[in-house]
PDB file of N, CA and C in Angstrom:
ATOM      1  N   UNK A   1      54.248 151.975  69.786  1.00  0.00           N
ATOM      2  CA  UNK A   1      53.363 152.246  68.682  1.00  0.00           C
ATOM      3  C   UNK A   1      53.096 153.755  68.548  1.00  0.00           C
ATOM      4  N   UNK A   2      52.901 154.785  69.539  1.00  0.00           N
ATOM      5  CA  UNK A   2      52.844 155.670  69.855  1.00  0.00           C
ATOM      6  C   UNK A   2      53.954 156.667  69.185  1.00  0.00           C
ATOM      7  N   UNK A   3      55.218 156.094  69.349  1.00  0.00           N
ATOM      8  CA  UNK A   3      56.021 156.849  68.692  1.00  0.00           C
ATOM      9  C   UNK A   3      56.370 157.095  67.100  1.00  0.00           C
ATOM     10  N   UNK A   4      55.694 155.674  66.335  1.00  0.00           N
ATOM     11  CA  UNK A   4      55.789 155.348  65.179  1.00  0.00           C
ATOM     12  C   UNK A   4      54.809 156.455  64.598  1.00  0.00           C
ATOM     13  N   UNK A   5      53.718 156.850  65.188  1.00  0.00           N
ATOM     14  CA  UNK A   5      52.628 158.016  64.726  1.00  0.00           C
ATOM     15  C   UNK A   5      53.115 159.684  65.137  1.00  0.00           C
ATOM     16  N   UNK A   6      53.676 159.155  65.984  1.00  0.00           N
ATOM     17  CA  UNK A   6      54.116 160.998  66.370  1.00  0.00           C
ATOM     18  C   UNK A   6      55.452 161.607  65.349  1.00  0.00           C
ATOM     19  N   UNK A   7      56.714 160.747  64.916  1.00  0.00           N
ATOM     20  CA  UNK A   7      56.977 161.005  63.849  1.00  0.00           C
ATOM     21  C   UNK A   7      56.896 161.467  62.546  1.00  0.00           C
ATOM     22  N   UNK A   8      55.721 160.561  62.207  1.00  0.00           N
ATOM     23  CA  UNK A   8      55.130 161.234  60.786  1.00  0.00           C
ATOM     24  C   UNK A   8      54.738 162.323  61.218  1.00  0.00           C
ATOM     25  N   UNK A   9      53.875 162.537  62.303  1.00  0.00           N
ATOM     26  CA  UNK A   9      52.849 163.719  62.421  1.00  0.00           C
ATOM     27  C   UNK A   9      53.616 164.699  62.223  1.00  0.00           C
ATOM     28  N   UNK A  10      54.739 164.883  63.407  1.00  0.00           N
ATOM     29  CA  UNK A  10      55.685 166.209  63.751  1.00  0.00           C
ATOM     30  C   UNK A  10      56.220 166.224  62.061  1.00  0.00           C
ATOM     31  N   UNK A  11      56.672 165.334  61.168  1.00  0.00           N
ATOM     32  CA  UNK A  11      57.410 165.815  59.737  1.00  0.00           C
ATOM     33  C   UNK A  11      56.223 166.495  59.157  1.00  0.00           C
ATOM     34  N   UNK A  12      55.059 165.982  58.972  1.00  0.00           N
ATOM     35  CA  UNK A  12      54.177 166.795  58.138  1.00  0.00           C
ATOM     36  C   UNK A  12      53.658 167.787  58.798  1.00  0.00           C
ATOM     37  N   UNK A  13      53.559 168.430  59.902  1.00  0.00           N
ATOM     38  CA  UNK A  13      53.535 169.744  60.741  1.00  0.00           C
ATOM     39  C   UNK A  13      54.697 170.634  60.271  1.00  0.00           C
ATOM     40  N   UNK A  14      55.589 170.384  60.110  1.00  0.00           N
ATOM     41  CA  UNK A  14      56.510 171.027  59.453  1.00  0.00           C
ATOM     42  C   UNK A  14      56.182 171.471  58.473  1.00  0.00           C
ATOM     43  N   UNK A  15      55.878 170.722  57.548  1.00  0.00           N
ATOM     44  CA  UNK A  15      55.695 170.640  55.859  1.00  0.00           C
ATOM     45  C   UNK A  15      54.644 172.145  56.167  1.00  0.00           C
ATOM     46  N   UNK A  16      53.562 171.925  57.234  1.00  0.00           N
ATOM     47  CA  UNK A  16      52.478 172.573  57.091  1.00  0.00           C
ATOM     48  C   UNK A  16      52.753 174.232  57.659  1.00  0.00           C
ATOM     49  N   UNK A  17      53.650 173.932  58.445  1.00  0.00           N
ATOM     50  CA  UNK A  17      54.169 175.041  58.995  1.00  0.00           C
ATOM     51  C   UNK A  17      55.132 176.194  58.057  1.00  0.00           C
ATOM     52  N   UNK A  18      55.639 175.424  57.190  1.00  0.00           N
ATOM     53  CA  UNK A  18      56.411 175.840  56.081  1.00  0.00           C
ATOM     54  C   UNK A  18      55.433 176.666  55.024  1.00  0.00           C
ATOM     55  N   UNK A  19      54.769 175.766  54.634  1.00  0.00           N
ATOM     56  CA  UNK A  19      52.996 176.327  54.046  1.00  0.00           C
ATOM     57  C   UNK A  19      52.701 178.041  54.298  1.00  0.00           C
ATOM     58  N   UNK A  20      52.135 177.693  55.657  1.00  0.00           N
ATOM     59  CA  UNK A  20      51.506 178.606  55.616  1.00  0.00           C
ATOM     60  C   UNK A  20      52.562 179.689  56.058  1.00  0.00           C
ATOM     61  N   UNK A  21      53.355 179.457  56.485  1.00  0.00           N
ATOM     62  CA  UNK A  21      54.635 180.955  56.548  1.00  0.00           C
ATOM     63  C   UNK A  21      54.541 181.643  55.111  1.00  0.00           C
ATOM     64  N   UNK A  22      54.451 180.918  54.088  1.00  0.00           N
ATOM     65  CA  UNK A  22      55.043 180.917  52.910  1.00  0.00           C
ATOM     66  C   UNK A  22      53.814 181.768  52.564  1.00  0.00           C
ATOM     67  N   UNK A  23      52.179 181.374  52.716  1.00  0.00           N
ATOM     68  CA  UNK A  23      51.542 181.932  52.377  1.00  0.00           C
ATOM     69  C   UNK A  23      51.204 183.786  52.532  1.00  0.00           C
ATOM     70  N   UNK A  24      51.632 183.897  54.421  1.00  0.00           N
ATOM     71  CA  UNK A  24      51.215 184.596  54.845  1.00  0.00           C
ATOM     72  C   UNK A  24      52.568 185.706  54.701  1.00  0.00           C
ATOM     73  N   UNK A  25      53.707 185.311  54.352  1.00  0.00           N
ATOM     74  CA  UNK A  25      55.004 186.334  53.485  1.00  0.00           C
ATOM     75  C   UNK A  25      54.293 186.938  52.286  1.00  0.00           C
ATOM     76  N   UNK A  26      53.744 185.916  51.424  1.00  0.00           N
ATOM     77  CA  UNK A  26      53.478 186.096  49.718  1.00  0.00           C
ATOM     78  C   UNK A  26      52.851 187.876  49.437  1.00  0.00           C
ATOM     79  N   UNK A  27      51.830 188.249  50.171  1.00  0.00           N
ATOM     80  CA  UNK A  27      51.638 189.583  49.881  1.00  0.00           C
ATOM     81  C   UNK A  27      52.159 190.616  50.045  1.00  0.00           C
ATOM     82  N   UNK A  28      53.414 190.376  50.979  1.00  0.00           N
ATOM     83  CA  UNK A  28      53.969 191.503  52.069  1.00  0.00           C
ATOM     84  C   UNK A  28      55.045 191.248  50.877  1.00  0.00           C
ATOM     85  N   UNK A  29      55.630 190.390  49.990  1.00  0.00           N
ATOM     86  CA  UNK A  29      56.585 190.335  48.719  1.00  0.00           C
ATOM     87  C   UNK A  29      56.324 190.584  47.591  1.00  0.00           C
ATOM     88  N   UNK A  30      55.032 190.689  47.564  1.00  0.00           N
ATOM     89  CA  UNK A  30      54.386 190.720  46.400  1.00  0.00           C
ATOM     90  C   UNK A  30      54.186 192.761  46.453  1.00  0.00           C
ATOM     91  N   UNK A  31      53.937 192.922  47.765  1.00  0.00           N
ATOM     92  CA  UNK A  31      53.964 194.495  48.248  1.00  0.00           C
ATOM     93  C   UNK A  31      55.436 195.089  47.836  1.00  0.00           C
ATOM     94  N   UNK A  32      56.788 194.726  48.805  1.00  0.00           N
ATOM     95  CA  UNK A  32      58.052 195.224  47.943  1.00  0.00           C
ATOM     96  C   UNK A  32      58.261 194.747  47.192  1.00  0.00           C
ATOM     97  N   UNK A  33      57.907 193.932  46.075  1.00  0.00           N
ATOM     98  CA  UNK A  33      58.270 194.418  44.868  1.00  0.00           C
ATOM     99  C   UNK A  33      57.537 195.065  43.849  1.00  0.00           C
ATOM    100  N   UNK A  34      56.704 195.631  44.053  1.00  0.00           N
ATOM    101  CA  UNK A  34      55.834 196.371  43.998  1.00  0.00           C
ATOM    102  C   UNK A  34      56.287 197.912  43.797  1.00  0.00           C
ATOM    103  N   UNK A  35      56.832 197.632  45.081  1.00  0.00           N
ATOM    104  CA  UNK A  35      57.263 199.426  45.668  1.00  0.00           C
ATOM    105  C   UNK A  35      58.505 199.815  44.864  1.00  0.00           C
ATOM    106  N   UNK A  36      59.309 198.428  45.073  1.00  0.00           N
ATOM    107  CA  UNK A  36      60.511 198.486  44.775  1.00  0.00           C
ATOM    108  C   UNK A  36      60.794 199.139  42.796  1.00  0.00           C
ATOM    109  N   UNK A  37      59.342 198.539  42.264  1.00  0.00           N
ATOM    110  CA  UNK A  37      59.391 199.019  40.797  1.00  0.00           C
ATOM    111  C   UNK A  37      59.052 200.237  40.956  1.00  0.00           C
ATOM    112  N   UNK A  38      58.266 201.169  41.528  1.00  0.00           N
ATOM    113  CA  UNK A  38      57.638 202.073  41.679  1.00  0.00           C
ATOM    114  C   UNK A  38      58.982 203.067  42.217  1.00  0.00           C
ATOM    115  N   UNK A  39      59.763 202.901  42.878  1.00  0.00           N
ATOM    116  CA  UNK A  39      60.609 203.748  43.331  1.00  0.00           C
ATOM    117  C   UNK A  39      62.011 203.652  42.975  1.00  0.00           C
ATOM    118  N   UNK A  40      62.865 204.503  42.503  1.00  0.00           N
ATOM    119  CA  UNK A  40      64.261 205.063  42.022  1.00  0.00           C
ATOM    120  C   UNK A  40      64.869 205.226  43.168  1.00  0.00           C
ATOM    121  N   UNK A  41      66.278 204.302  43.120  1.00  0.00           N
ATOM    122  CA  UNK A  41      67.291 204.101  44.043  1.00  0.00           C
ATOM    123  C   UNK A  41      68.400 205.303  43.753  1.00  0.00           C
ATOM    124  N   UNK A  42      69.476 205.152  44.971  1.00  0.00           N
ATOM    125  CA  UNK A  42      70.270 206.320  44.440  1.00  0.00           C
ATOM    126  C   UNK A  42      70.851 206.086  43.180  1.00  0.00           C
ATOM    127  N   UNK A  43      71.262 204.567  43.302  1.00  0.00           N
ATOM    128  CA  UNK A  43      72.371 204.450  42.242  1.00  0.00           C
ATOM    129  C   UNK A  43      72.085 204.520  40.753  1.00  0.00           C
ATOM    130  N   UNK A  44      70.470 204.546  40.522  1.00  0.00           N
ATOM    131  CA  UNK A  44      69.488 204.641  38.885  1.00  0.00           C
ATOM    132  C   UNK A  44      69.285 206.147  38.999  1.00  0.00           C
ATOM    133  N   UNK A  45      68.689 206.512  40.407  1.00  0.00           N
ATOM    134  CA  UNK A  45      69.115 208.217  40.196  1.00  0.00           C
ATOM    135  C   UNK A  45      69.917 209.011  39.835  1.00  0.00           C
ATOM    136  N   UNK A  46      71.128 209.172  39.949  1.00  0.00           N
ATOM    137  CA  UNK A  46      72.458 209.124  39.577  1.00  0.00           C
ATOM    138  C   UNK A  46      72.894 208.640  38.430  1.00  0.00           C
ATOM    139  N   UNK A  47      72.506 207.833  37.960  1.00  0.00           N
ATOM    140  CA  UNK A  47      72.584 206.922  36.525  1.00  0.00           C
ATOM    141  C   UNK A  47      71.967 207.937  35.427  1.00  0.00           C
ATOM    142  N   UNK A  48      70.938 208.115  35.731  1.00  0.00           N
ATOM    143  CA  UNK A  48      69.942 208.463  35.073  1.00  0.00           C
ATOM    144  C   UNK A  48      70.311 210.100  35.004  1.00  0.00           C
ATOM    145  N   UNK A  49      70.651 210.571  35.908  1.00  0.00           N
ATOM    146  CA  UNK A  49      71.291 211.903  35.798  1.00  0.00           C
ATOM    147  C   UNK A  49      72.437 212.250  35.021  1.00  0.00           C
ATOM    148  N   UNK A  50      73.169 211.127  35.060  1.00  0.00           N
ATOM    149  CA  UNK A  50      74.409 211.510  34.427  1.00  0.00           C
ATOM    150  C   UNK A  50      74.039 211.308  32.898  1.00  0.00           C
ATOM    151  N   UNK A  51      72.887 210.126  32.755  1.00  0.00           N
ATOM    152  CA  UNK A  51      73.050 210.368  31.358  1.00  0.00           C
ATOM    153  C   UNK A  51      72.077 211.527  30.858  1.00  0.00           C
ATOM    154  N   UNK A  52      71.088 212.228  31.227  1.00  0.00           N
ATOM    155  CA  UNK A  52      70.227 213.679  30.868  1.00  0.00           C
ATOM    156  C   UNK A  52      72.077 214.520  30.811  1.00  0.00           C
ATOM    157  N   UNK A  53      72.715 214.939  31.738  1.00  0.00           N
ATOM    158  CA  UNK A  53      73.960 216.074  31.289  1.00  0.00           C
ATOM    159  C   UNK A  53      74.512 215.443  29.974  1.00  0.00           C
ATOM    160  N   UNK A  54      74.955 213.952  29.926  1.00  0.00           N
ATOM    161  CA  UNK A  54      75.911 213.946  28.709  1.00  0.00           C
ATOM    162  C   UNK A  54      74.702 214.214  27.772  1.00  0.00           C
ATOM    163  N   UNK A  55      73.309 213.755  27.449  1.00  0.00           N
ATOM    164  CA  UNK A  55      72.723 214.094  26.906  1.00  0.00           C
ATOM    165  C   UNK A  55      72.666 215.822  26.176  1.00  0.00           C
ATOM    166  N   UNK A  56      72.497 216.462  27.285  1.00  0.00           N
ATOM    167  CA  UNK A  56      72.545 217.901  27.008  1.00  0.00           C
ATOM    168  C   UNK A  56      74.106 218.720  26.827  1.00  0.00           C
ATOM    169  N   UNK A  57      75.081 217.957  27.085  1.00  0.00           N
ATOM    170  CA  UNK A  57      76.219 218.249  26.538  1.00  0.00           C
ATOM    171  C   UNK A  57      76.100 218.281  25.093  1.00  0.00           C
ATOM    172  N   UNK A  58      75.597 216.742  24.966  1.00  0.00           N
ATOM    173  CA  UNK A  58      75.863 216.750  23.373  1.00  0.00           C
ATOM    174  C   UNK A  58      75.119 217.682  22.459  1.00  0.00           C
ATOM    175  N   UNK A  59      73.521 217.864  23.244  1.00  0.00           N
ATOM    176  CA  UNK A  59      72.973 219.063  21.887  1.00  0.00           C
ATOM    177  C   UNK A  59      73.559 220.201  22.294  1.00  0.00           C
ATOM    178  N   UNK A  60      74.353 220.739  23.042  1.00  0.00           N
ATOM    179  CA  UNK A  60      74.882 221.783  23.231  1.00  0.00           C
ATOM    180  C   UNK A  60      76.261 221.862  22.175  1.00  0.00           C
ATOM    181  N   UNK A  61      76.671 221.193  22.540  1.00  0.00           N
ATOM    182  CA  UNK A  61      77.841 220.824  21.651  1.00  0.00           C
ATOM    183  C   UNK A  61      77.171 220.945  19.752  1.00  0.00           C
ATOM    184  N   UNK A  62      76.242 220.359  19.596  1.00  0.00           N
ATOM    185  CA  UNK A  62      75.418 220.693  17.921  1.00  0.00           C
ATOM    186  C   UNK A  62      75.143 221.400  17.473  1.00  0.00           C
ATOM    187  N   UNK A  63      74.640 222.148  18.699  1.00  0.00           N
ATOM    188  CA  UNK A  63      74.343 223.783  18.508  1.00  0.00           C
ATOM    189  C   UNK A  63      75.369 224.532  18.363  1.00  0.00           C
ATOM    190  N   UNK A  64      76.655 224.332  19.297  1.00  0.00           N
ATOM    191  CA  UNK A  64      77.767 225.186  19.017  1.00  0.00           C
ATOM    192  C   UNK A  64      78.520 224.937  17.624  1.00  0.00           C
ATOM    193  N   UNK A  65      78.395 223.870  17.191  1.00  0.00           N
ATOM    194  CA  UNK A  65      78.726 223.263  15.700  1.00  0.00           C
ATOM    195  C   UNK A  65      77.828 224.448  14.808  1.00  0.00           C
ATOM    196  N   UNK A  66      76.697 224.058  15.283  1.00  0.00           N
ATOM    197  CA  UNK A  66      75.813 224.496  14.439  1.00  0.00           C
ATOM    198  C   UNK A  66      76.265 226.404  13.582  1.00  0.00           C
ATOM    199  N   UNK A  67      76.283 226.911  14.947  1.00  0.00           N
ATOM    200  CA  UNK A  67      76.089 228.271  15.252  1.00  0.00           C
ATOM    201  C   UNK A  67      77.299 228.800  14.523  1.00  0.00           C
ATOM    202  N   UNK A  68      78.681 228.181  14.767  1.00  0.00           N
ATOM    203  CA  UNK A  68      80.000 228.035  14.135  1.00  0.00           C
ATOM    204  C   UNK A  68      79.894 228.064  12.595  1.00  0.00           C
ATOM    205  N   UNK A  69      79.397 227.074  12.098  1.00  0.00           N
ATOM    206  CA  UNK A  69      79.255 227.281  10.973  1.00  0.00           C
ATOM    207  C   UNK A  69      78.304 227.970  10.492  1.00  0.00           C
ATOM    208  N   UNK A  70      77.096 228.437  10.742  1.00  0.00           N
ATOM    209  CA  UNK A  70      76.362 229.351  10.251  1.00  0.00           C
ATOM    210  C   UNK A  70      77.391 231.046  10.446  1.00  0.00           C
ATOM    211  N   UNK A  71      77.943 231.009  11.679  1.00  0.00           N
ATOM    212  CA  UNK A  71      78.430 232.343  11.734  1.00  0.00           C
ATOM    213  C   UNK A  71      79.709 232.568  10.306  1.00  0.00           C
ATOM    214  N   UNK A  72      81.211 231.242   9.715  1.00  0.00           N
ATOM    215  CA  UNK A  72      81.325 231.246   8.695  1.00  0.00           C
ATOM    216  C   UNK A  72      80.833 231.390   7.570  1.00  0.00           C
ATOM    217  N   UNK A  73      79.421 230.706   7.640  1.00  0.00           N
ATOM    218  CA  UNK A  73      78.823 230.948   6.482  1.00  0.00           C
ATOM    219  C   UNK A  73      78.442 232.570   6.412  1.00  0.00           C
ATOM    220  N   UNK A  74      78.083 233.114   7.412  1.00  0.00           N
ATOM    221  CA  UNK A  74      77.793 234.467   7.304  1.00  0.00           C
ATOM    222  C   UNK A  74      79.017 235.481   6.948  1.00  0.00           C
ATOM    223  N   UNK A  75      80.367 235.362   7.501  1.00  0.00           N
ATOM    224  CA  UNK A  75      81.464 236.044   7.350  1.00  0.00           C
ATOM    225  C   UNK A  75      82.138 235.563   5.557  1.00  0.00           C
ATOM    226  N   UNK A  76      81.694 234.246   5.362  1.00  0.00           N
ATOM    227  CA  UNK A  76      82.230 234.077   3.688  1.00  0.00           C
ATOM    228  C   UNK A  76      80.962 235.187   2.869  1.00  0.00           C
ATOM    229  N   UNK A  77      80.312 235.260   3.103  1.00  0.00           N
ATOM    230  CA  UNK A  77      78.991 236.003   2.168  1.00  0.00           C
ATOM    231  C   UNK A  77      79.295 237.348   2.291  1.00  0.00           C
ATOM    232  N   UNK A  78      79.525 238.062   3.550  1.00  0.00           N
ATOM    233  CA  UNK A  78      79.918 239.177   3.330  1.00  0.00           C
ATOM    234  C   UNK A  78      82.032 239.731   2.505  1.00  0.00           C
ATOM    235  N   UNK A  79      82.498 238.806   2.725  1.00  0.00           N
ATOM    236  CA  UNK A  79      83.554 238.788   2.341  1.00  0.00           C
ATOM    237  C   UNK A  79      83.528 239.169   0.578  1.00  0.00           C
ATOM    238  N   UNK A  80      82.174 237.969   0.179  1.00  0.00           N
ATOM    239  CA  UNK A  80      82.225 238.131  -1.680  1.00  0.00           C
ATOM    240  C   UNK A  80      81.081 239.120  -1.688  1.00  0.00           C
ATOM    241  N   UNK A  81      80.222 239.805  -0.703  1.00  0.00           N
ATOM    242  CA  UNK A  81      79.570 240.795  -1.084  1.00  0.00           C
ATOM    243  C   UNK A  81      80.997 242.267  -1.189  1.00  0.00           C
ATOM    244  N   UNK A  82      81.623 241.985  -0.771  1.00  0.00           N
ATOM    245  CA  UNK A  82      82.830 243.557  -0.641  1.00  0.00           C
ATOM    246  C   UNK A  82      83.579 243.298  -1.348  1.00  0.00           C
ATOM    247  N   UNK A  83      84.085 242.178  -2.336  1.00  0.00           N
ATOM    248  CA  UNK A  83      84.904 242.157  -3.173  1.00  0.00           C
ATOM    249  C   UNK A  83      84.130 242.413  -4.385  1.00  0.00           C
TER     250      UNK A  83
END
């Protein structure tokens, strides 16, 4: 008879044991991921870097457009000021 009660017991000790592991993880997960939003890995560092240069490639590149054609525009104006 004895054994018919110690069965159940030991399965739901488990159950309970499972419980409270579960409980006493929850903040310490709830902590890294936490951190984990809060902090930049290499590989988003790096990410994130590469896209600020192509970024600043490109207005560099607009500006040199830019500058290009303003400097034509300046060399056609003096061209029909001397003719």
């Amino acid at each position: 008879m004895k054994r018919f009660l110690v069965l159940p017991l030991a399965l739901a000790s488990v159950g309970c044991v499972r419980t409270a592991v579960a409980v006493v993880k929850a903040p310490f997960q709830v902590a890294g991921a936490g951190i984990d939003m809060m902090t930049t890995s290499q590989e988003e560092a790096d990410r994130n870097r590469g896209r600020a240069i192509r970024k600043q490639e490109e207005a560099d590149a607009k500006a040199a457009r830019k500058a290009e054609k303003e400097r034509r525009k300046a060399e056609k104006a003096m061209r029909e000021r001397d003719d």
